[in-house]
C-alpha atoms as a PDB file:
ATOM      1  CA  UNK A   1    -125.067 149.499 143.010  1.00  0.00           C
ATOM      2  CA  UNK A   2    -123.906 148.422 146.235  1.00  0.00           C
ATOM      3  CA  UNK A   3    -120.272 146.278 146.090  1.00  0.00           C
ATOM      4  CA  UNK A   4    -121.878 143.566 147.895  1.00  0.00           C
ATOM      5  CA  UNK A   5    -124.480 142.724 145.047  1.00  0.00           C
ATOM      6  CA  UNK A   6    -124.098 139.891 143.447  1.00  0.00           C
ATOM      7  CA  UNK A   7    -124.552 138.971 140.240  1.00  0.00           C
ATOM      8  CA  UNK A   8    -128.198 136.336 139.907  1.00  0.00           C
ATOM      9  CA  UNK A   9    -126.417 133.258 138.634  1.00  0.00           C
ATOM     10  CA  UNK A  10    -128.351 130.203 136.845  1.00  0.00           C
ATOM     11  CA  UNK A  11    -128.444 127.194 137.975  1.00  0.00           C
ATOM     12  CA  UNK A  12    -128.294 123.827 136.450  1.00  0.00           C
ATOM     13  CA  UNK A  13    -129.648 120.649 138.060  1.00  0.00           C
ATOM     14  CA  UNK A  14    -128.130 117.720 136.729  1.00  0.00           C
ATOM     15  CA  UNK A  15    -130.221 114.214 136.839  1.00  0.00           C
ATOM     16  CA  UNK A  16    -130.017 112.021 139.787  1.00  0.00           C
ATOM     17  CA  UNK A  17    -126.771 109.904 139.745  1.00  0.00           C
ATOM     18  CA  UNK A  18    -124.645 112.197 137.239  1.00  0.00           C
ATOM     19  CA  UNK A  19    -121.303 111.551 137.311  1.00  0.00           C
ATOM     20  CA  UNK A  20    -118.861 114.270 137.891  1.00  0.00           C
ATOM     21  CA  UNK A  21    -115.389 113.671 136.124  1.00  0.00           C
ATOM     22  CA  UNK A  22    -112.158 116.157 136.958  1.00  0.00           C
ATOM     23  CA  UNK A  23    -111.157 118.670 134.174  1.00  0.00           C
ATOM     24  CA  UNK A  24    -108.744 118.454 131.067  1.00  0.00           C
ATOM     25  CA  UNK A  25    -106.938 121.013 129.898  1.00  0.00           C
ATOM     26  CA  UNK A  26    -109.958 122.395 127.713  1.00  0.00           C
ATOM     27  CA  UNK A  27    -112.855 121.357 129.623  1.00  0.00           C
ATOM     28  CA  UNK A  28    -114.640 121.702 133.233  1.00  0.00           C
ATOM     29  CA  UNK A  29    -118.003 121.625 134.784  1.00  0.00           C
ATOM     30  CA  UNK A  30    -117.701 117.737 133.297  1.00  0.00           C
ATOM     31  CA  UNK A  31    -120.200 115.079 134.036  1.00  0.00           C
ATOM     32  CA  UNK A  32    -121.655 112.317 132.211  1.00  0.00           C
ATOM     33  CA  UNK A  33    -125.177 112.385 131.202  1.00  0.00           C
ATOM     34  CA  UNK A  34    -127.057 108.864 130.046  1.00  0.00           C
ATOM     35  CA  UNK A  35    -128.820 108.743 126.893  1.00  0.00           C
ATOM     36  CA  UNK A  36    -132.580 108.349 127.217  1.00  0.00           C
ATOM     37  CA  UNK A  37    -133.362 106.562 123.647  1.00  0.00           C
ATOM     38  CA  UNK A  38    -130.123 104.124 123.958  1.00  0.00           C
ATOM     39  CA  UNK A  39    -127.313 102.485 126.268  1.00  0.00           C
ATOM     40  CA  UNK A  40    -125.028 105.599 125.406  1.00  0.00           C
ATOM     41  CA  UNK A  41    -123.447 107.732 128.081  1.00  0.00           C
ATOM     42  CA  UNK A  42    -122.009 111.263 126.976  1.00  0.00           C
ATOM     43  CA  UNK A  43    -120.059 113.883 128.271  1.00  0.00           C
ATOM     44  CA  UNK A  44    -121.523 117.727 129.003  1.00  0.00           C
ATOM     45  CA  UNK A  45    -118.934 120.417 129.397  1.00  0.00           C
ATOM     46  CA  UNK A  46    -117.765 123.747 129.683  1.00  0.00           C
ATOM     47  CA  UNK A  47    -115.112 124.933 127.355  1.00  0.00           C
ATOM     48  CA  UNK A  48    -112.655 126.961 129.941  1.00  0.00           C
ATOM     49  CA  UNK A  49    -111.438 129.740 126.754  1.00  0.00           C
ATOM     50  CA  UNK A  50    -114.968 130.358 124.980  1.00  0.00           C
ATOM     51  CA  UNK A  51    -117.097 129.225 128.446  1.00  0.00           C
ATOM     52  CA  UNK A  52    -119.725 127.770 125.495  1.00  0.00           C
ATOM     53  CA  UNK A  53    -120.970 124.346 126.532  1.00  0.00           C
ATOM     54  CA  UNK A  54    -120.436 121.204 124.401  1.00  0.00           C
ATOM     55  CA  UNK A  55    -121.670 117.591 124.548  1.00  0.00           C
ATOM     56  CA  UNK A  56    -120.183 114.770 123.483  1.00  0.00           C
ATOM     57  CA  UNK A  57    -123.044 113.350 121.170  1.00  0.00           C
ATOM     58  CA  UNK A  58    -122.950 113.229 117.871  1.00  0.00           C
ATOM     59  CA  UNK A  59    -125.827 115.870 117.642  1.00  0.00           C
ATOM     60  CA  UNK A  60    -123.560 118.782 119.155  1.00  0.00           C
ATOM     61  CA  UNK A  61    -120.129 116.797 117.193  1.00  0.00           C
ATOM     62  CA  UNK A  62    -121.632 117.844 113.802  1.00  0.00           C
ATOM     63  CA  UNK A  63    -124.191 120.932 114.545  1.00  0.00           C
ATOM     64  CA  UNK A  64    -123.142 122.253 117.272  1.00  0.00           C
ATOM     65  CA  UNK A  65    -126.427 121.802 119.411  1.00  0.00           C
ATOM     66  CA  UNK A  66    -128.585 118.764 120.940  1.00  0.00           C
ATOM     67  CA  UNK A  67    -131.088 117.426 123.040  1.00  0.00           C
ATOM     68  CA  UNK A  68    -128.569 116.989 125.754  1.00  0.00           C
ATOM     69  CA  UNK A  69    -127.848 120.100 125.815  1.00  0.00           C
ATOM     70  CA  UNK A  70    -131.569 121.797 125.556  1.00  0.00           C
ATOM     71  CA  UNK A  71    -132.691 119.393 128.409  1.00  0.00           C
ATOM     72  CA  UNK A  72    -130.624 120.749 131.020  1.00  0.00           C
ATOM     73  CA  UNK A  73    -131.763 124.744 129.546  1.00  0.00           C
ATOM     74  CA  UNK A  74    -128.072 125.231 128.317  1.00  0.00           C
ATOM     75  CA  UNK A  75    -127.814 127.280 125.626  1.00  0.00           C
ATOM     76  CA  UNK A  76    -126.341 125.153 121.976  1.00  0.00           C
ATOM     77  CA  UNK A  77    -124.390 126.715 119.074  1.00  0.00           C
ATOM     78  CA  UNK A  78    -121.221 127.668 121.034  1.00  0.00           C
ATOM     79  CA  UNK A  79    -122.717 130.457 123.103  1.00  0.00           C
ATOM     80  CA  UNK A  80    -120.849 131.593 125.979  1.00  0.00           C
ATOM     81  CA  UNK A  81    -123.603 130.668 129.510  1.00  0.00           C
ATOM     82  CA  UNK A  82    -122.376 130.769 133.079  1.00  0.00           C
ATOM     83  CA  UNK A  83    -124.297 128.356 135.143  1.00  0.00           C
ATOM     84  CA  UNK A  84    -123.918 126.922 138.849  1.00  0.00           C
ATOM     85  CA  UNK A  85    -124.044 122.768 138.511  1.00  0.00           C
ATOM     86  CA  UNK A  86    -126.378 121.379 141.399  1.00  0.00           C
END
């Protein structure tokens, strides 16, 4: 394989007026996503040591998965997924 390949990455499109917020020391790719049933805004992120996502909903707080999460095609249950944020 040639060295200039590069690897297909997949890309996740965030809904119109997502809010991008800077790192912590655990988390990046952070942006707040609004509830669709309720007034509730949560947080989506990547965890920078396992690089699974997480949300901040109660959903993924005690299972480890949501709707947040499945909406946006990222993978739940602490699985490690690489994804470009558009």
């Amino acid at each position: 394989m040639p060295a200039a390949a590069a690897k297909a990455q997949i890309v996740v499109y965030t809904p119109p007026g997502t809010i991008k917020l800077a790192d912590n020391a655990q988390w990046t790719n952070r942006f707040e996503i609004r509830s669709e049933s309720s007034n509730r805004v949560y947080v989506v992120s990547q965890n920078k040591a396992g690089r699974h996502w997480g949300c901040s909903c109660m959903g993924w707080i005690r299972y480890r998965h949501c709707k947040h999460l499945a909406a946006l095609g990222i993978p739940a249950n602490m699985k490690p997924f690489e994804a470009l944020l558009k």
